[in-house]
N, C-alpha and C. Protein backbone atom coordinates (compact mmCIF):
# COMPACT_ATOMS: atom_id res chain seq x y z
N UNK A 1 -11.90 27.43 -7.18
CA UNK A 1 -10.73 26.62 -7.48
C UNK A 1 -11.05 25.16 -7.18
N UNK A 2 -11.06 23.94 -8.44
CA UNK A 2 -11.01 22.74 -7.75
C UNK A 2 -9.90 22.46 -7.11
N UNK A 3 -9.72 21.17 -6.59
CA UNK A 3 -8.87 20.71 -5.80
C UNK A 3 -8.56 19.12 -6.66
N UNK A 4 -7.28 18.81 -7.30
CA UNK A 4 -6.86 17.81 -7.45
C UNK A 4 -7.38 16.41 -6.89
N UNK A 5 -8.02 15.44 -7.97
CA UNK A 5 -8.29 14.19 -7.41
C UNK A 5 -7.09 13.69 -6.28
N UNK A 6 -7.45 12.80 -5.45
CA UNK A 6 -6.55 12.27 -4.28
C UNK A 6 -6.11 10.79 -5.43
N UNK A 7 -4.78 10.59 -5.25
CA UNK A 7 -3.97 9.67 -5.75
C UNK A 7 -4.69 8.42 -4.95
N UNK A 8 -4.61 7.53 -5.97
CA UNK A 8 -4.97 6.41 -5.66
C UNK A 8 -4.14 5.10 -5.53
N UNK A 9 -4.07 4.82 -4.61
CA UNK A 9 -2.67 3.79 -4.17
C UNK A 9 -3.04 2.51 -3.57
N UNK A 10 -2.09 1.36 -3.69
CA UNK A 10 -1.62 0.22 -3.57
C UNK A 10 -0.69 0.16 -2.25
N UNK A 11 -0.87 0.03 -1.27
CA UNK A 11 0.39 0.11 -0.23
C UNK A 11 0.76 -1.52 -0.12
N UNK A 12 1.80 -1.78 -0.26
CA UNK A 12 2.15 -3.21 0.16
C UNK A 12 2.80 -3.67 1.28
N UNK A 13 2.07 -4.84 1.89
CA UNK A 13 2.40 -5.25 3.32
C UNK A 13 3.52 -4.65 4.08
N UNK A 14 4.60 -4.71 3.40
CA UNK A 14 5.69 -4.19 3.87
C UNK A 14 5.58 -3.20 4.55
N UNK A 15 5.15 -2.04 3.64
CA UNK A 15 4.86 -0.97 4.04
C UNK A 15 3.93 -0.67 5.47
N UNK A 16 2.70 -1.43 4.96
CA UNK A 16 1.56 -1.34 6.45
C UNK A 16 2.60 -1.53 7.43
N UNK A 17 3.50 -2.28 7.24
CA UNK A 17 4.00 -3.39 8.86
C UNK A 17 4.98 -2.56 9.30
N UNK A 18 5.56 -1.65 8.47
CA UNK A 18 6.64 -0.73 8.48
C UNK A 18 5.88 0.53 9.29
N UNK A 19 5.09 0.75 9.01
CA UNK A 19 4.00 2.10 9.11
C UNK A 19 4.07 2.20 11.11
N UNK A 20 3.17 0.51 11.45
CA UNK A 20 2.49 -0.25 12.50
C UNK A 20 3.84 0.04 13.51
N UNK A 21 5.03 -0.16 12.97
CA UNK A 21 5.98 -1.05 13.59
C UNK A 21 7.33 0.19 14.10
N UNK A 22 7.35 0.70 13.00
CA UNK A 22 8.57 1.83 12.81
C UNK A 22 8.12 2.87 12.76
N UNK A 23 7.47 3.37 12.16
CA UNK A 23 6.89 4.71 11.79
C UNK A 23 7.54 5.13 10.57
N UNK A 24 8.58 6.03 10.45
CA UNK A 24 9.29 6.54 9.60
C UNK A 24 8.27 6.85 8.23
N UNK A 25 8.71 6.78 6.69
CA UNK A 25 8.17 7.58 6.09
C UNK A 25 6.75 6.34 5.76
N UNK A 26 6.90 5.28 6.34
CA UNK A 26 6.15 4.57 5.84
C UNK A 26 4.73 5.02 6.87
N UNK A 27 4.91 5.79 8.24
CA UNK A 27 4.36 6.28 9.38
C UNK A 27 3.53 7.27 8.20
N UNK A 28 4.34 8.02 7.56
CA UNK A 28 3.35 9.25 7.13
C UNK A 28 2.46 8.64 6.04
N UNK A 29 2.87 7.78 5.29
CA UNK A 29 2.15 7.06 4.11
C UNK A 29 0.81 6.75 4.71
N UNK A 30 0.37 5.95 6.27
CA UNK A 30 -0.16 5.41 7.09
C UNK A 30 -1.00 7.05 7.80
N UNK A 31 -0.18 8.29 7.72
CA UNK A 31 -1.06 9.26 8.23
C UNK A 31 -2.16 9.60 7.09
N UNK A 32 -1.41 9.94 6.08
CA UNK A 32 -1.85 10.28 4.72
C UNK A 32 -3.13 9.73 4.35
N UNK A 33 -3.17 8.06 4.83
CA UNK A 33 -4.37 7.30 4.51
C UNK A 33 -5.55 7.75 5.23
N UNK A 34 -4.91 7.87 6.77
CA UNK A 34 -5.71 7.72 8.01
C UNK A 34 -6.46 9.35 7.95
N UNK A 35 -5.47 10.66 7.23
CA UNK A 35 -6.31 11.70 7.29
C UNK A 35 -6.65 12.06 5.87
N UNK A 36 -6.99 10.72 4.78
CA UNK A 36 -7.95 10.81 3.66
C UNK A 36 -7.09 11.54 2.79
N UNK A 37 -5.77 11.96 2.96
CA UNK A 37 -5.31 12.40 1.75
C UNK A 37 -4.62 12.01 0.35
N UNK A 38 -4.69 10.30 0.99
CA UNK A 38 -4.59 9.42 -0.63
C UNK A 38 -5.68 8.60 -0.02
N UNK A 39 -6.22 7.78 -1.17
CA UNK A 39 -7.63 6.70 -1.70
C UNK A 39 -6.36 5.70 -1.76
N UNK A 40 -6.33 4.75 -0.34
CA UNK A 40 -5.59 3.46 -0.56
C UNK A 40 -7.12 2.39 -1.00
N UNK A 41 -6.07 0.91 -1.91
CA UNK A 41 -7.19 0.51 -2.23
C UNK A 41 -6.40 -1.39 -2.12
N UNK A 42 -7.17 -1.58 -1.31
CA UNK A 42 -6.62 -3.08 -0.95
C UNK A 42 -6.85 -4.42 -1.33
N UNK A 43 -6.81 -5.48 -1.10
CA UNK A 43 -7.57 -6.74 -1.53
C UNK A 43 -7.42 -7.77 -0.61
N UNK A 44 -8.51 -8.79 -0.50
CA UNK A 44 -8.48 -9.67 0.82
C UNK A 44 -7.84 -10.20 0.35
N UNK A 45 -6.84 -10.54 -0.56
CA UNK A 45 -5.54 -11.15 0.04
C UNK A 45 -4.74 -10.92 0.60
N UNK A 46 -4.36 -9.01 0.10
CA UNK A 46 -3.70 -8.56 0.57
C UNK A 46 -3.76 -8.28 2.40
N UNK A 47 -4.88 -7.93 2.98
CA UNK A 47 -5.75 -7.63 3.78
C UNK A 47 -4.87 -9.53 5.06
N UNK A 48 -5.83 -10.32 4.09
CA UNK A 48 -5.17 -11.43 4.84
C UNK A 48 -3.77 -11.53 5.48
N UNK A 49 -2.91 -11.69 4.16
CA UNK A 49 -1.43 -11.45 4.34
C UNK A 49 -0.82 -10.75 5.39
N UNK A 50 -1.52 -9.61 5.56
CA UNK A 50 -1.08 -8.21 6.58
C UNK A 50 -1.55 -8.79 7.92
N UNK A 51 -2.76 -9.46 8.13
CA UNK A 51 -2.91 -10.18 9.41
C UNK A 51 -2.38 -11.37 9.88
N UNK A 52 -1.85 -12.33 8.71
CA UNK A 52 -0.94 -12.73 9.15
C UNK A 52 0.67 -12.83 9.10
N UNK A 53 1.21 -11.83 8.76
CA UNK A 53 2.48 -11.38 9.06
C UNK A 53 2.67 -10.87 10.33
N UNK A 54 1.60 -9.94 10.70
CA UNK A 54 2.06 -8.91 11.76
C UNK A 54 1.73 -9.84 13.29
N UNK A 55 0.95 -11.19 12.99
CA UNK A 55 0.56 -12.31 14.03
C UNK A 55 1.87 -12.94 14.21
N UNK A 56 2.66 -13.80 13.17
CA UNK A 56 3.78 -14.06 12.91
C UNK A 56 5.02 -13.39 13.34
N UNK A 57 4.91 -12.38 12.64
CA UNK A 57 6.47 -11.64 13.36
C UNK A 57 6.38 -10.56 14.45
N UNK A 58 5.28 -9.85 14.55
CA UNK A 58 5.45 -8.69 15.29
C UNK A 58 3.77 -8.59 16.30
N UNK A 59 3.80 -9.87 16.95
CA UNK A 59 2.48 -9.87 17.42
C UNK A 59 2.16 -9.04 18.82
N UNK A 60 3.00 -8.58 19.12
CA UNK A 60 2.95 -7.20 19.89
C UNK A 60 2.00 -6.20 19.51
N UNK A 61 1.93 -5.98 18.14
CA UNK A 61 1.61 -5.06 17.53
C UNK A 61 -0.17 -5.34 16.77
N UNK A 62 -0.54 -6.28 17.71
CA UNK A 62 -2.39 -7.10 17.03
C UNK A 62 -2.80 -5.78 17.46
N UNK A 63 -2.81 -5.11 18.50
CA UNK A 63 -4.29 -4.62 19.00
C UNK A 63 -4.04 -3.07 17.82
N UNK A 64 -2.78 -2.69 17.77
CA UNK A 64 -2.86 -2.15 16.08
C UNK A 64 -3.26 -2.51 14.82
N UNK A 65 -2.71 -3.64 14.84
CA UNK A 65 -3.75 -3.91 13.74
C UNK A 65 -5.32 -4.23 13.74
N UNK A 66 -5.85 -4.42 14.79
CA UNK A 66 -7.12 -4.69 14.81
C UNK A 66 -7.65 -2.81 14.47
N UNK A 67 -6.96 -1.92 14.64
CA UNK A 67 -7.47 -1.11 14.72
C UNK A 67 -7.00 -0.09 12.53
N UNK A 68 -6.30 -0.96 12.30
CA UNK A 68 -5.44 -0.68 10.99
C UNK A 68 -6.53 -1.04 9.68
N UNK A 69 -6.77 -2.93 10.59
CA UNK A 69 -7.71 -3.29 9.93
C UNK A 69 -9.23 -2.72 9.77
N UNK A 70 -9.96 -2.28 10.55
CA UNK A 70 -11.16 -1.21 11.14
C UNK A 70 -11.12 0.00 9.86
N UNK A 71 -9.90 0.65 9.81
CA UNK A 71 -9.90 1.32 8.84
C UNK A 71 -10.06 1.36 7.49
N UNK A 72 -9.14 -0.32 7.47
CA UNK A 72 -8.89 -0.24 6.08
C UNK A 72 -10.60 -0.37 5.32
N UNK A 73 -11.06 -1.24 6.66
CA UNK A 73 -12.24 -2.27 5.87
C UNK A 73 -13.52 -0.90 5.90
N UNK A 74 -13.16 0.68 6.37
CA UNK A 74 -14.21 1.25 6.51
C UNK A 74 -14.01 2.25 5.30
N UNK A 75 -12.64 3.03 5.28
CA UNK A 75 -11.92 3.58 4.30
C UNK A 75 -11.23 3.27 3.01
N UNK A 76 -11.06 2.02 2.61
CA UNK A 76 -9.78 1.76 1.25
C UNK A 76 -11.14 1.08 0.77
N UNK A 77 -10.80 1.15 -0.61
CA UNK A 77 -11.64 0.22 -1.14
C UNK A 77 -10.95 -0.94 -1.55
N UNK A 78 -11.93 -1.90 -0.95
CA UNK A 78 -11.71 -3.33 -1.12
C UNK A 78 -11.68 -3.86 -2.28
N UNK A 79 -11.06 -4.82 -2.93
CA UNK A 79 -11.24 -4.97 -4.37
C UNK A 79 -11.22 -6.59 -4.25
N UNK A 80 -11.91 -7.67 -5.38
CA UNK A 80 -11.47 -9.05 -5.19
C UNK A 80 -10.84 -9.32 -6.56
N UNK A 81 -9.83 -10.25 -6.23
CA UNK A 81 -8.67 -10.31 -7.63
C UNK A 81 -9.43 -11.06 -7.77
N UNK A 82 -8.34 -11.64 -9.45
CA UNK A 82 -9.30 -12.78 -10.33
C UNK A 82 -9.64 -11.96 -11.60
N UNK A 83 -9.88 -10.28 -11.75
CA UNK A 83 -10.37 -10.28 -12.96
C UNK A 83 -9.23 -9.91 -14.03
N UNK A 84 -8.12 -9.31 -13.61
CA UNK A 84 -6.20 -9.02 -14.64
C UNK A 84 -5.77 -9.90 -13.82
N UNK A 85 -5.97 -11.40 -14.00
CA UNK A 85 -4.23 -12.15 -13.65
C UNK A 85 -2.93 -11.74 -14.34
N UNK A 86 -2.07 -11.20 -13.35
CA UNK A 86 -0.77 -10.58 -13.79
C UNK A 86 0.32 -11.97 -13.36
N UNK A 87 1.49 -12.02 -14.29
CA UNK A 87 2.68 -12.56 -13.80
C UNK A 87 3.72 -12.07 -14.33
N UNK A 88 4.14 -10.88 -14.03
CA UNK A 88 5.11 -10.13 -13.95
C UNK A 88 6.40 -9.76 -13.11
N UNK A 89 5.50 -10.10 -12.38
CA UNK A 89 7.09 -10.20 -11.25
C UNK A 89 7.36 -11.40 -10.98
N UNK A 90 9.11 -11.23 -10.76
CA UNK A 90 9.61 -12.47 -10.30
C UNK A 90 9.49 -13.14 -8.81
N UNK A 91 8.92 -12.51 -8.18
CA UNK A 91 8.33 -13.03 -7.01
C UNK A 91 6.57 -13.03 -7.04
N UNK A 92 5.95 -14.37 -6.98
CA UNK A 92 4.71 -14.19 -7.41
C UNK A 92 4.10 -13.68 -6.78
N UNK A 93 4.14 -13.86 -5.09
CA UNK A 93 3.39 -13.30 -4.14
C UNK A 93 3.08 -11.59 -4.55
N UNK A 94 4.20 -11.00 -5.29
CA UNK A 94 4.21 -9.75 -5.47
C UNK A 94 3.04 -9.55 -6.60
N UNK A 95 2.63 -10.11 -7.41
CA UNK A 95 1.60 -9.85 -8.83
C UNK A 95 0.31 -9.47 -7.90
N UNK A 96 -0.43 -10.00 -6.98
CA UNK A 96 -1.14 -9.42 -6.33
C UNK A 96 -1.31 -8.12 -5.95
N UNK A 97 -0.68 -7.58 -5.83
CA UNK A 97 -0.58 -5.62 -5.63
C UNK A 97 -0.76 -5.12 -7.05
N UNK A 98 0.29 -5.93 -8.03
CA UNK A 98 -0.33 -5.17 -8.99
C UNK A 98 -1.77 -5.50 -10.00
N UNK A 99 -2.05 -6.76 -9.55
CA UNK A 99 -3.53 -7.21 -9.73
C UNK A 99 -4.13 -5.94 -9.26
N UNK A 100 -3.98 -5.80 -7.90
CA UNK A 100 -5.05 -5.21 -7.23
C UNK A 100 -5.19 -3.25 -7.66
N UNK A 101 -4.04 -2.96 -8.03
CA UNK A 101 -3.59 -1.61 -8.56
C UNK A 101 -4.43 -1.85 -9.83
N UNK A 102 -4.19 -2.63 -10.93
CA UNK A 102 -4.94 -2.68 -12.04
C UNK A 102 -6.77 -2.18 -11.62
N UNK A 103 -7.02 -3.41 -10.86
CA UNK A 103 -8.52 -3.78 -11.08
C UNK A 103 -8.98 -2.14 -10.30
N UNK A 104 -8.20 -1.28 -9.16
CA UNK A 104 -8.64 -0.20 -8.95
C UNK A 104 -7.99 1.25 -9.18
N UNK A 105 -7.52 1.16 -10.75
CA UNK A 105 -7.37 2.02 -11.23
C UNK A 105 -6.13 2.85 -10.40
N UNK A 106 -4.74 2.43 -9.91
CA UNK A 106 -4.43 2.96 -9.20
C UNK A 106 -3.11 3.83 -9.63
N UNK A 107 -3.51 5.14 -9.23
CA UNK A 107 -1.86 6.24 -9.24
C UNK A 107 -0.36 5.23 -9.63
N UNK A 108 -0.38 4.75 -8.36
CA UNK A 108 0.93 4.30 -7.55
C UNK A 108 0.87 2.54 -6.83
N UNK A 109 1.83 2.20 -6.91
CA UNK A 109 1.97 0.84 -5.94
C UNK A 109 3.68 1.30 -4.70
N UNK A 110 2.75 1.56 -3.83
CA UNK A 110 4.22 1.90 -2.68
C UNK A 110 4.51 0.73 -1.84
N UNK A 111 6.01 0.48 -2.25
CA UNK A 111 6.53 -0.82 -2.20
C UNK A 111 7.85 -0.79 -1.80
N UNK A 112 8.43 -1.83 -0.08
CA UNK A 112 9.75 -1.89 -0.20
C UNK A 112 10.33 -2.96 -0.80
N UNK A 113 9.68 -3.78 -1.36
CA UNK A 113 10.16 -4.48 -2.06
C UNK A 113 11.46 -4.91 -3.50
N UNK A 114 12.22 -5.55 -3.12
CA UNK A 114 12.53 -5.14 -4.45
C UNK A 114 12.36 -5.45 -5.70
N UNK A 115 11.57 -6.99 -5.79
CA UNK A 115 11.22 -6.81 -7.07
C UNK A 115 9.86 -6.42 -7.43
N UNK A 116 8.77 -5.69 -7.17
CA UNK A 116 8.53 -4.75 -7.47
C UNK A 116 8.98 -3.37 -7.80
N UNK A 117 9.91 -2.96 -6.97
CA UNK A 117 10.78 -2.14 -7.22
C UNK A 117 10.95 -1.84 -8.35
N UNK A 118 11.94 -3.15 -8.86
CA UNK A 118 12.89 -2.93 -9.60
C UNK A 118 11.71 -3.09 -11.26
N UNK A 119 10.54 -3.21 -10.96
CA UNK A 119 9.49 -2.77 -12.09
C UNK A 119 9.39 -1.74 -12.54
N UNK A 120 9.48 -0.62 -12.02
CA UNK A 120 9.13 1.16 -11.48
C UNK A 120 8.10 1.30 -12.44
N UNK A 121 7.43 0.82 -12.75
CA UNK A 121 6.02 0.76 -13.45
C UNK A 121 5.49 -0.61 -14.45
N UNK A 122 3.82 -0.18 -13.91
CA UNK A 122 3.40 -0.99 -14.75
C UNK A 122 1.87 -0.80 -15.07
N UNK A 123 1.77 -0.67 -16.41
CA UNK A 123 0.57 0.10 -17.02
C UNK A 123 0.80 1.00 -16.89
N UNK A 124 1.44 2.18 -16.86
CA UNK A 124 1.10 3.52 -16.19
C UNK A 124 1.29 3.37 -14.60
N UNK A 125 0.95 2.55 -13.70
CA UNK A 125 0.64 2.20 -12.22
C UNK A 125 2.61 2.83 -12.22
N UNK A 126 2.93 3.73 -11.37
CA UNK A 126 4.20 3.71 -10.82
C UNK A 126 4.03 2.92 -9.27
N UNK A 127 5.68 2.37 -9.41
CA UNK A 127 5.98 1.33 -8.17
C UNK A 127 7.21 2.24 -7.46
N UNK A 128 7.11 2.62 -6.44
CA UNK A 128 7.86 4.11 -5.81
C UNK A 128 7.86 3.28 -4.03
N UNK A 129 9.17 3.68 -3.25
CA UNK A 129 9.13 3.24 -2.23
C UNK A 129 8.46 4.36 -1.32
N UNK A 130 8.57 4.34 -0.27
CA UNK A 130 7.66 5.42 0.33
C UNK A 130 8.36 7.11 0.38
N UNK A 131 9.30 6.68 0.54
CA UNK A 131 10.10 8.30 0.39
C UNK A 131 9.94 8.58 -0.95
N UNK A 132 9.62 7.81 -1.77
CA UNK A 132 9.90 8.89 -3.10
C UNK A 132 8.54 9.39 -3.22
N UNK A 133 7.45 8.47 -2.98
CA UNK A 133 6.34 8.99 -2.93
C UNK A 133 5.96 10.38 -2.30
N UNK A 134 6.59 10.67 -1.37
CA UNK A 134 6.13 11.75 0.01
C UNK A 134 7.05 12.03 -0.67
N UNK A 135 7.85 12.04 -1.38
CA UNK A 135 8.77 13.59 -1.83
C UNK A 135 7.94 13.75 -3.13
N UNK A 136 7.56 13.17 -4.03
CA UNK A 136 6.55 13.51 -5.03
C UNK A 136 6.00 14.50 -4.29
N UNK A 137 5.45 14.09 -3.08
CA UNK A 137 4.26 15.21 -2.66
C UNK A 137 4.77 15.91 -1.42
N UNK A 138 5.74 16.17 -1.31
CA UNK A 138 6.59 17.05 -0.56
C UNK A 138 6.57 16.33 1.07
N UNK A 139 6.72 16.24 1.23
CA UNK A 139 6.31 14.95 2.80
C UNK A 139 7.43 14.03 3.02
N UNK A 140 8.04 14.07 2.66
CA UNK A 140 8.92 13.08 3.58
C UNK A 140 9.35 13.79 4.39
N UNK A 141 10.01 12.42 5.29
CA UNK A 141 10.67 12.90 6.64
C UNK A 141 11.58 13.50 6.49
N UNK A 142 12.25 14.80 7.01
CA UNK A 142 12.81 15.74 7.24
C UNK A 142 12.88 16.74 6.42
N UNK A 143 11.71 16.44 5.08
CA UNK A 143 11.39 17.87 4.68
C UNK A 143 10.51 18.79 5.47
């Protein structure tokens, strides 16, 4: 019997900081990665951004990310934008995720955002917040 390719995903800052910070379903999104059962796939901007948000607002929480970051940079594949400039969303900062979803072929972009959100796809790429995701795949919290 094969076994289904692992979904390939976009997590956006939000989410990481949500993961780091709260746990909740954004916690399991963050297990999921950590025990290889989705291919997250990131970009040093994105990568940047996440180090400095979580310096900024929630700097309690560095010696996690030093250890978030460790992962990402050993596990996700890194990608460098620049080759699909997107401007699709109305918040620009947001086109970056889906830059980065493009250039690595990705499932999903999991996003609390809302205007990504309010995209719920693009190319094919679905934009899903984290519960809908983990209920796609049976996992959310309190199932």
């Amino acid at each position: 019997m094969t076994t289904a390719p692992k979904l390939r995903v976009v997590i956006d800052t939000n989410v990481w900081i949500s993961a780091l910070v709260f746990g909740g379903n954004p916690g399991k999104i963050l297990d999921l990665f950590v025990d290889r059962g989705i291919e997250a796939v990131i970009s040093t901007e994105g990568l940047s951004e996440l180090r400095r948000k979580i310096i900024q607002k929630f700097p309690l929480y560095t010696p996690q990310l030093g250890l978030l970051e460790e992962s990402l940079r050993q596990d996700a594949e890194l990608v460098k934008l620049g080759a699909h400039t997107v401007k699709v969303s109305p918040d620009a900062d947001d086109n970056k995720f889906i830059e980065t979803a493009l250039i690595g072929h990705c499932d999903y972009i999991i996003s609390g955002d809302r205007h990504l959100l309010g995209l719920k796809s693009y190319q094919g790429i679905k934009i899903v917040k984290p519960a809908e995701f983990l209920h796609r795949r049976g996992k959310a919290v309190g199932n």
